[in-house]
C-alpha atoms as a PDB file:
ATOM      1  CA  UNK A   1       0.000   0.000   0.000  1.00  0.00           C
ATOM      2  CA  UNK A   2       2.523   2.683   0.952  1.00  0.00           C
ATOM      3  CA  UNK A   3       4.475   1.786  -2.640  1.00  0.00           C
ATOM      4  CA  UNK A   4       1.313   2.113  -3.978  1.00  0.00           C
ATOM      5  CA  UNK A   5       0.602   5.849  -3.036  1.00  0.00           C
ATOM      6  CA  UNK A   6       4.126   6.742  -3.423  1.00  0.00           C
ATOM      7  CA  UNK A   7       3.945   5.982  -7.229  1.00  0.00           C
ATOM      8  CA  UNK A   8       0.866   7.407  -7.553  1.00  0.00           C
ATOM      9  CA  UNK A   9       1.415  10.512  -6.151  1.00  0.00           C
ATOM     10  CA  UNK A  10       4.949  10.489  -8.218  1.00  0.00           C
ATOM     11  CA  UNK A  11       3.253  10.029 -11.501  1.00  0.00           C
ATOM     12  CA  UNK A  12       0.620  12.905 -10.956  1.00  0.00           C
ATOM     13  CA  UNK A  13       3.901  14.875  -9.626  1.00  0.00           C
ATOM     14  CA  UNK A  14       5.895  13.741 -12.746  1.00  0.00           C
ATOM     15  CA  UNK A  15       3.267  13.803 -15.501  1.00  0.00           C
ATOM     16  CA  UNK A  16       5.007  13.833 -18.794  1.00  0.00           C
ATOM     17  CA  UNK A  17       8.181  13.138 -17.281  1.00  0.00           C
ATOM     18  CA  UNK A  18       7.078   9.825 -15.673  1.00  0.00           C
ATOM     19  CA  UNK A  19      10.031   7.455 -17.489  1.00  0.00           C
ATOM     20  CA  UNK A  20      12.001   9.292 -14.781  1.00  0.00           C
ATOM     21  CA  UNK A  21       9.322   7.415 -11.685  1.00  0.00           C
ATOM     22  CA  UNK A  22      12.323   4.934 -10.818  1.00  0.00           C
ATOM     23  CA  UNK A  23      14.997   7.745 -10.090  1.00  0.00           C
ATOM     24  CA  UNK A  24      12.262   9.791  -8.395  1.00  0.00           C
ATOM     25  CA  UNK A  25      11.258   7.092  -6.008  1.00  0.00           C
ATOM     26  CA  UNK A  26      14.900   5.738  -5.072  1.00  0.00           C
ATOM     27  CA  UNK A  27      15.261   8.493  -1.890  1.00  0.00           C
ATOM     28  CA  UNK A  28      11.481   7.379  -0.557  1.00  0.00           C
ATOM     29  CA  UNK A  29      12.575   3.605  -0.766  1.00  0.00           C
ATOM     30  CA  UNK A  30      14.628   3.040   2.171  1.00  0.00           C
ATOM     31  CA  UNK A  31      12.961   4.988   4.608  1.00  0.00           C
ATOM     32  CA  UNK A  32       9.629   2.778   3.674  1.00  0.00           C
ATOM     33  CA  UNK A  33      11.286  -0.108   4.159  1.00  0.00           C
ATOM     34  CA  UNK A  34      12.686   1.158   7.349  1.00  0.00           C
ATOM     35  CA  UNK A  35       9.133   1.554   8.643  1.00  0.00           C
ATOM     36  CA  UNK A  36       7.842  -1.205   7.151  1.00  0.00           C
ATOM     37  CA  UNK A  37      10.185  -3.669   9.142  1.00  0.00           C
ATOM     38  CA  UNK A  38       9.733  -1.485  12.348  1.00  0.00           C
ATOM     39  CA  UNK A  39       6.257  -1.751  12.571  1.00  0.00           C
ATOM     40  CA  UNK A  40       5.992  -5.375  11.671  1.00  0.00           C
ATOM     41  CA  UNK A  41       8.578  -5.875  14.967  1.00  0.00           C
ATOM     42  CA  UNK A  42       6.526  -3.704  17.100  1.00  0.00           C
ATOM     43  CA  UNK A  43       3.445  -5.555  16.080  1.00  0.00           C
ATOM     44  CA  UNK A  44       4.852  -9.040  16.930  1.00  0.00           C
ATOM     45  CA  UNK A  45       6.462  -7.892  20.014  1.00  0.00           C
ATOM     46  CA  UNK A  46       2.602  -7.204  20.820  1.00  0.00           C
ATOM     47  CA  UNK A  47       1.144  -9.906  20.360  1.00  0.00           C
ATOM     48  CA  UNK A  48       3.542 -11.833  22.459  1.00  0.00           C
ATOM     49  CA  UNK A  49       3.970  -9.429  25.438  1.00  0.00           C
ATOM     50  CA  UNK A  50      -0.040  -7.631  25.445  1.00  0.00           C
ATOM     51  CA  UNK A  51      -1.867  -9.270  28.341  1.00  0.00           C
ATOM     52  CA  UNK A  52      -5.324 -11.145  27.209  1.00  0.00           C
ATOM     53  CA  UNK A  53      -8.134 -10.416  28.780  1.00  0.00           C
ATOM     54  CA  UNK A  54      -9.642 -12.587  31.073  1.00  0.00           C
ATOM     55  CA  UNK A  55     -12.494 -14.014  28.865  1.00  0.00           C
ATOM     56  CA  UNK A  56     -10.249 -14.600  26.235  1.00  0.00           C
ATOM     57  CA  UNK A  57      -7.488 -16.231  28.057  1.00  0.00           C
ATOM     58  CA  UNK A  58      -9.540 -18.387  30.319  1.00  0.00           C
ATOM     59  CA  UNK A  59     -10.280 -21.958  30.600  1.00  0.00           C
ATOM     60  CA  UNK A  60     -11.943 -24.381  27.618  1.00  0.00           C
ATOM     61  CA  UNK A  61     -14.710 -23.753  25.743  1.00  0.00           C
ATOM     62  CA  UNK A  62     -17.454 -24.081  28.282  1.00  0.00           C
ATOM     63  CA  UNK A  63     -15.546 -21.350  30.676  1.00  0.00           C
ATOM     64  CA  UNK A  64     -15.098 -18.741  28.345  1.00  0.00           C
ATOM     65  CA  UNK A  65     -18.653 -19.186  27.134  1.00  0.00           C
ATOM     66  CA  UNK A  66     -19.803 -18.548  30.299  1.00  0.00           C
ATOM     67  CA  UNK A  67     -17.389 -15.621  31.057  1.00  0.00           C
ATOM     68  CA  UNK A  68     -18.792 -14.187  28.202  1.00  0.00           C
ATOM     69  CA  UNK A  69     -22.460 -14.557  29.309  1.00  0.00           C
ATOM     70  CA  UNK A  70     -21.552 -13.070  32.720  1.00  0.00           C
ATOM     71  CA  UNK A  71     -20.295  -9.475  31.190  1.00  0.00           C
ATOM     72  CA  UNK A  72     -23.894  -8.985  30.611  1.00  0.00           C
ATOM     73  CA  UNK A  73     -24.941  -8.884  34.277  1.00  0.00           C
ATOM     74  CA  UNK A  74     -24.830  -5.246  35.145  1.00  0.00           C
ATOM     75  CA  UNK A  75     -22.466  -2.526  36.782  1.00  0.00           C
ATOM     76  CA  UNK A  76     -24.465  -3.801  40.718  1.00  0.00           C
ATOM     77  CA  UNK A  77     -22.508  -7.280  40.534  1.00  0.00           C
ATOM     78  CA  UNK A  78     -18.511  -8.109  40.428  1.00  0.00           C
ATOM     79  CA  UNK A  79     -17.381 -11.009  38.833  1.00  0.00           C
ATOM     80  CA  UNK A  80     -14.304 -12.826  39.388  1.00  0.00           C
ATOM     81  CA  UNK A  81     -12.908 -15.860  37.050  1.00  0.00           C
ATOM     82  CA  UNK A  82     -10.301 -18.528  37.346  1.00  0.00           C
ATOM     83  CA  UNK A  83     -10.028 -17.770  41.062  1.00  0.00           C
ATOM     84  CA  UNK A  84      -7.758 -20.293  43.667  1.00  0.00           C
ATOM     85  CA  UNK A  85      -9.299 -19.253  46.787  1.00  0.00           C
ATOM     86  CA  UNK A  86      -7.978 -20.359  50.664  1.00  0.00           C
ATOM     87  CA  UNK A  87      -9.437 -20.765  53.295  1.00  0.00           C
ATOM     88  CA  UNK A  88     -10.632 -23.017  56.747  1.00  0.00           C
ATOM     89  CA  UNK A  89      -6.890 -24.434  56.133  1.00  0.00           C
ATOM     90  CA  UNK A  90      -8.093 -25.465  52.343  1.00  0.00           C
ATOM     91  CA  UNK A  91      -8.018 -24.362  48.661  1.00  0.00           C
ATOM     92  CA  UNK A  92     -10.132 -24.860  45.866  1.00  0.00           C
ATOM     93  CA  UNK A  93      -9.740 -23.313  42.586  1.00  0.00           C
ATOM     94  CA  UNK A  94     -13.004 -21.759  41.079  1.00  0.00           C
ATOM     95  CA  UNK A  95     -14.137 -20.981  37.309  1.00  0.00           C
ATOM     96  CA  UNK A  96     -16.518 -18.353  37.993  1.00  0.00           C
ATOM     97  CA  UNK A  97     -17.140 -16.187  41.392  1.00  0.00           C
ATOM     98  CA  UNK A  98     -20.201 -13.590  41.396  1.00  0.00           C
ATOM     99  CA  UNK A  99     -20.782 -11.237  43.976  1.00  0.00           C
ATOM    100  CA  UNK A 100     -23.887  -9.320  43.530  1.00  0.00           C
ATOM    101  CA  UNK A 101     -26.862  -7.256  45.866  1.00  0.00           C
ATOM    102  CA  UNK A 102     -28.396 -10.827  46.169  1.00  0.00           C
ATOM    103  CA  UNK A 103     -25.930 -13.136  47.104  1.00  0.00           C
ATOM    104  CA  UNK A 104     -22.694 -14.779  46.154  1.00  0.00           C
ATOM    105  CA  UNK A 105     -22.768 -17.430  43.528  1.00  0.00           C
ATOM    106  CA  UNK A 106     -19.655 -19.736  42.342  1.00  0.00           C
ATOM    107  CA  UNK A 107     -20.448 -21.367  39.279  1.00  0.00           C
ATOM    108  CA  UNK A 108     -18.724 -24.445  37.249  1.00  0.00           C
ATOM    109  CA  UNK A 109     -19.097 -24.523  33.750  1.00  0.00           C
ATOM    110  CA  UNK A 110     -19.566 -28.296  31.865  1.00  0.00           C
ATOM    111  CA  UNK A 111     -18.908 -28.340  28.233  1.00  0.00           C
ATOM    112  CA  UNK A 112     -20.911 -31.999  28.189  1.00  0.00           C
ATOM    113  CA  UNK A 113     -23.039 -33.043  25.545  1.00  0.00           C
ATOM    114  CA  UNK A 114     -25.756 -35.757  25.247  1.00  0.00           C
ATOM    115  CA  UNK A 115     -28.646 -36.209  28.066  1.00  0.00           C
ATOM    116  CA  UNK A 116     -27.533 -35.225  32.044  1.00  0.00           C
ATOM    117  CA  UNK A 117     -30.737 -36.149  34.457  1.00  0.00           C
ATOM    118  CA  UNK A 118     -30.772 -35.551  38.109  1.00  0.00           C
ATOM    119  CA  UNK A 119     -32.401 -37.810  40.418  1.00  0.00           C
ATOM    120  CA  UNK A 120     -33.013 -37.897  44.182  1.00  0.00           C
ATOM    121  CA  UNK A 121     -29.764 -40.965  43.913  1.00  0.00           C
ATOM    122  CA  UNK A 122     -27.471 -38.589  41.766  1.00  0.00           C
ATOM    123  CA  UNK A 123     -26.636 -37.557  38.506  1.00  0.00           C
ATOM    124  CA  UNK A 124     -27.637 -39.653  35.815  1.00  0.00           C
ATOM    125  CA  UNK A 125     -25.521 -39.978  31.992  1.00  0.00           C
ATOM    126  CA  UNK A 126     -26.741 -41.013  28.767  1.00  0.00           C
ATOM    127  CA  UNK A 127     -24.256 -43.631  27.330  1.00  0.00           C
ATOM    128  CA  UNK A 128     -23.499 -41.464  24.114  1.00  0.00           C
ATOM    129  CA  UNK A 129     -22.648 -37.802  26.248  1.00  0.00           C
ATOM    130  CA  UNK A 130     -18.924 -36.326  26.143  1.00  0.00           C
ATOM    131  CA  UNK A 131     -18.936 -36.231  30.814  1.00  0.00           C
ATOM    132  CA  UNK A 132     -18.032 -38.061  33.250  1.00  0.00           C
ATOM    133  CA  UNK A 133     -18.625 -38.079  37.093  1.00  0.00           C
ATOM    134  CA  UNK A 134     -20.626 -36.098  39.453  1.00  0.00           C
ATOM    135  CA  UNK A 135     -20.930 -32.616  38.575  1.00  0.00           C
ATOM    136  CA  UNK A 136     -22.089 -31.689  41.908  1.00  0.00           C
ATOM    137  CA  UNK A 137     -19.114 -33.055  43.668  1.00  0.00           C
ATOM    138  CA  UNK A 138     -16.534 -30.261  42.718  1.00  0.00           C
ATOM    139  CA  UNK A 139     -19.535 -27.853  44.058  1.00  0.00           C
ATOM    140  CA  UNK A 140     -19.633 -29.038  47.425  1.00  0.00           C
ATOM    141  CA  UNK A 141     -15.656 -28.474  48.027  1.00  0.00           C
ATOM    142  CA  UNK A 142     -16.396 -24.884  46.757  1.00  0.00           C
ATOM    143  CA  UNK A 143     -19.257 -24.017  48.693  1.00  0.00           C
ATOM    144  CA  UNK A 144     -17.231 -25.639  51.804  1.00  0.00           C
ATOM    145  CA  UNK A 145     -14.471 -23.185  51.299  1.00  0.00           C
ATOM    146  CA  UNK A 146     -16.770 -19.656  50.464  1.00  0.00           C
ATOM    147  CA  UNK A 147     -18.498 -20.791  53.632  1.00  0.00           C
ATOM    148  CA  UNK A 148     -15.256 -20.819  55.684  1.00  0.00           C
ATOM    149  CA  UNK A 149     -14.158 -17.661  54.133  1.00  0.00           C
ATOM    150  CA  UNK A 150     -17.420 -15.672  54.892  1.00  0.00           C
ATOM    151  CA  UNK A 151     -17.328 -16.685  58.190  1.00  0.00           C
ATOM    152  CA  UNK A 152     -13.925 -15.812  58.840  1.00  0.00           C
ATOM    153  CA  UNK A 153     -14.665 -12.434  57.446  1.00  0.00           C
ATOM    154  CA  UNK A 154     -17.727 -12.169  59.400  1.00  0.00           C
ATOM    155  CA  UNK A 155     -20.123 -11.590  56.655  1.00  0.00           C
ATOM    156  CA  UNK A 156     -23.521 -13.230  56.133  1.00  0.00           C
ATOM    157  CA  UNK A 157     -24.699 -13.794  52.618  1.00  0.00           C
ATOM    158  CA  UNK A 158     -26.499 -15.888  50.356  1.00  0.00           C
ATOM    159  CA  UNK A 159     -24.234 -18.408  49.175  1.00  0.00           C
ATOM    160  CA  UNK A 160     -25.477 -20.254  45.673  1.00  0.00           C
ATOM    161  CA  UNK A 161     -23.589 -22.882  44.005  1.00  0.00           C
ATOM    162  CA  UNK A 162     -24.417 -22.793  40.291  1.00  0.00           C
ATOM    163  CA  UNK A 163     -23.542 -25.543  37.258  1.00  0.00           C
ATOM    164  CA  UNK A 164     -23.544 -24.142  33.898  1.00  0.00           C
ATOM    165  CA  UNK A 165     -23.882 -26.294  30.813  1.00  0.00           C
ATOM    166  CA  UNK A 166     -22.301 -24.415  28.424  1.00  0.00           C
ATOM    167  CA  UNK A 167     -22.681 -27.019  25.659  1.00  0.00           C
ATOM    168  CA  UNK A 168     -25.577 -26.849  22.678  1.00  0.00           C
ATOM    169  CA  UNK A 169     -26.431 -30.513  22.587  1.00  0.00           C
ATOM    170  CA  UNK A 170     -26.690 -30.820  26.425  1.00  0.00           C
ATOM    171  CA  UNK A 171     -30.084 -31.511  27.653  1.00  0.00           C
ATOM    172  CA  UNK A 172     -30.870 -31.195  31.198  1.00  0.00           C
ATOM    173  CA  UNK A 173     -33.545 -33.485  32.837  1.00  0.00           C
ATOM    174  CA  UNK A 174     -34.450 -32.738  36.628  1.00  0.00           C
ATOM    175  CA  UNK A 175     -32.305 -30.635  38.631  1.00  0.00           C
ATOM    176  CA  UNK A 176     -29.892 -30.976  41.411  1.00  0.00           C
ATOM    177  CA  UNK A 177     -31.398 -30.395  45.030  1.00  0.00           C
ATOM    178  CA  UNK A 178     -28.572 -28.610  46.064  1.00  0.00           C
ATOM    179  CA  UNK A 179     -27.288 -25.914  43.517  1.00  0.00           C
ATOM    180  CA  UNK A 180     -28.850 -24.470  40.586  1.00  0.00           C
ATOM    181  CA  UNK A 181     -28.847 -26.657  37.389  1.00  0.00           C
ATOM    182  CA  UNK A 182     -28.777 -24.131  34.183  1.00  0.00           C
ATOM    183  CA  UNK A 183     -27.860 -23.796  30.507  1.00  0.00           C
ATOM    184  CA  UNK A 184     -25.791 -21.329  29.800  1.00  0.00           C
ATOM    185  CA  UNK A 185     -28.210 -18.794  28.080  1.00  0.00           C
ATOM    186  CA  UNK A 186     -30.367 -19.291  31.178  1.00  0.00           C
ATOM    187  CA  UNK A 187     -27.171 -18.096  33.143  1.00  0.00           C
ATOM    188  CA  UNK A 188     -27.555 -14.366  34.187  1.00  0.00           C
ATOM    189  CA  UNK A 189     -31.686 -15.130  34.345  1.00  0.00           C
ATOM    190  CA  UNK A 190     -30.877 -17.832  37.502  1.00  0.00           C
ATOM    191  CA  UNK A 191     -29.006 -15.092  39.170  1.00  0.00           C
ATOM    192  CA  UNK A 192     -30.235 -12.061  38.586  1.00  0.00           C
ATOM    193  CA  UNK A 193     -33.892 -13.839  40.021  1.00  0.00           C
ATOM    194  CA  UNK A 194     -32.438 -15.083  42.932  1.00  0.00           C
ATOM    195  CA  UNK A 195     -34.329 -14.079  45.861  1.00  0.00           C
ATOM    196  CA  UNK A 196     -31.812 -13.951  48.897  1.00  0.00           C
ATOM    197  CA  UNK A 197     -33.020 -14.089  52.556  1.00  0.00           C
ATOM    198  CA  UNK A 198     -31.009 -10.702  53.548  1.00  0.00           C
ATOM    199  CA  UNK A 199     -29.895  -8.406  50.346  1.00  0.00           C
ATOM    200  CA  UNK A 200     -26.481  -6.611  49.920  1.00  0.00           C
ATOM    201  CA  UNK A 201     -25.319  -2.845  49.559  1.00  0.00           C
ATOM    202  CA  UNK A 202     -23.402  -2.003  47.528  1.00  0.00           C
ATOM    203  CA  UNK A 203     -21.060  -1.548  50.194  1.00  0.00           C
ATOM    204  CA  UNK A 204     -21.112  -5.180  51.194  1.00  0.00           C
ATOM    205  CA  UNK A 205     -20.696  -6.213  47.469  1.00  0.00           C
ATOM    206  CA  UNK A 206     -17.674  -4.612  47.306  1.00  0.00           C
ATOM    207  CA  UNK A 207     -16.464  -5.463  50.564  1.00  0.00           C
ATOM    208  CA  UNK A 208     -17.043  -9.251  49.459  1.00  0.00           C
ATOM    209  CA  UNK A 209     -14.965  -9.091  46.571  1.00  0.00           C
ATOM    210  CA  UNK A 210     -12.128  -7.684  48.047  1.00  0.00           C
ATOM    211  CA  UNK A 211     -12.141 -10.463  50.862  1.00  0.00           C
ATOM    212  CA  UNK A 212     -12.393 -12.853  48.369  1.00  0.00           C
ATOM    213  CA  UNK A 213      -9.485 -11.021  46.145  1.00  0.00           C
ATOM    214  CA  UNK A 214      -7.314 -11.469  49.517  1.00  0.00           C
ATOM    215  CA  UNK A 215      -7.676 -14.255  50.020  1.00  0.00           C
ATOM    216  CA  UNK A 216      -7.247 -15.794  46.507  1.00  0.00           C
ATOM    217  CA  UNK A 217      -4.982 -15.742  43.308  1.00  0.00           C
ATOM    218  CA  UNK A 218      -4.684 -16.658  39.523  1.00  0.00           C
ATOM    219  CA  UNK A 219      -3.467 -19.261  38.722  1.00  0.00           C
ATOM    220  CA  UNK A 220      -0.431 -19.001  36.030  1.00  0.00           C
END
């Protein structure tokens, strides 16, 4: 493109004169090369060294779909992602942390396919689905360690454990009786209808999310 305008704008300059184009242009050469090569540098020294954001450098497929649903919820809730919080002498690492006027919700996100049915026994799997175990398991460690943390930091909240199923030929049948069972475009509808027995201010929002923030880190 830049060679492009250069002759151009030479030829107009030129007019009649335009067998002399290749003499004209030699000065303009170098320094367009010059720039050329800088700017491709600079641009691949970019790429490597810019920071991603978090939806875009997160987890699979099913965590950054549900990242990306979550940037929808509004300004009154703080979300956290890929989270390894401590606490009660434990650690568990979390996909998704929301704190919001109605409660705190840590959500897993399942990229499983094929049929999923709760029952009052467990979780149920059609032979042909892409999961395996109990998707309710990893939930309970979670909730274990939020509630340890909120205690220590002497806050009462609503504490809701949430599994996402992020993929598009995952059917849900029942629901867990623990935590909230949800495809992922039914995500920020689950939360935001929550009805918590004692709401948040603002103030307490944020004052959630920063215990949470010390007493947690990203995993590299």
């Amino acid at each position: 493109m830049p060679y492009s305008i250069l002759y151009i704008w030479l030829g107009y300059t030129l007019k009649n004169n335009w067998q002399a184009i290749g003499e004209a242009a030699g000065p303009y050469i170098k320094p367009i090369i010059i720039a050329a090569v800088v700017l491709t540098v600079a641009y691949i020294v970019y790429k490597i060294v810019r920071k991603p954001s978090h939806e875009a450098a997160y987890g699979d497929e099913g965590e950054r779909s549900t990242a990306h649903q979550l940037r929808y919820l509004g300004s009154e809730y703080r979300v956290l992602h890929n989270r390894q919080v401590r606490a009660g002498g434990g650690s568990q690492q979390f996909d998704h942390i929301v704190v919001g006027p109605n409660g705190v919700f840590h959500i897993d996100s399942k990229h499983w396919s094929g049929e999923v049915r709760f029952t009052a026994q467990g979780v149920e799997r059609s032979k042909e689905g892409s999961h395996q175990g109990d998707p309710t398991a990893q939930l309970y460690r979670h909730e274990h360690v939020l509630k340890e943390l909120l205690r220590d930091g002497g806050v009462q909240a609503d504490l809701v454990g949430v599994i996402c199923f992020t993929h598009p030929h995952c059917e849900l049948v029942g629901s867990s009786p623990a935590f909230l069972t949800v495809k992922v475009d039914r995500l920020l509808h689950a939360i935001k209808t929550h009805k918590p027995k004692k709401p948040l201010s603002a103030g307490q929002v944020a004052g959630i999310e920063r215990l949470i923030k010390e007493h947690s880190s990203v995993p590299h």
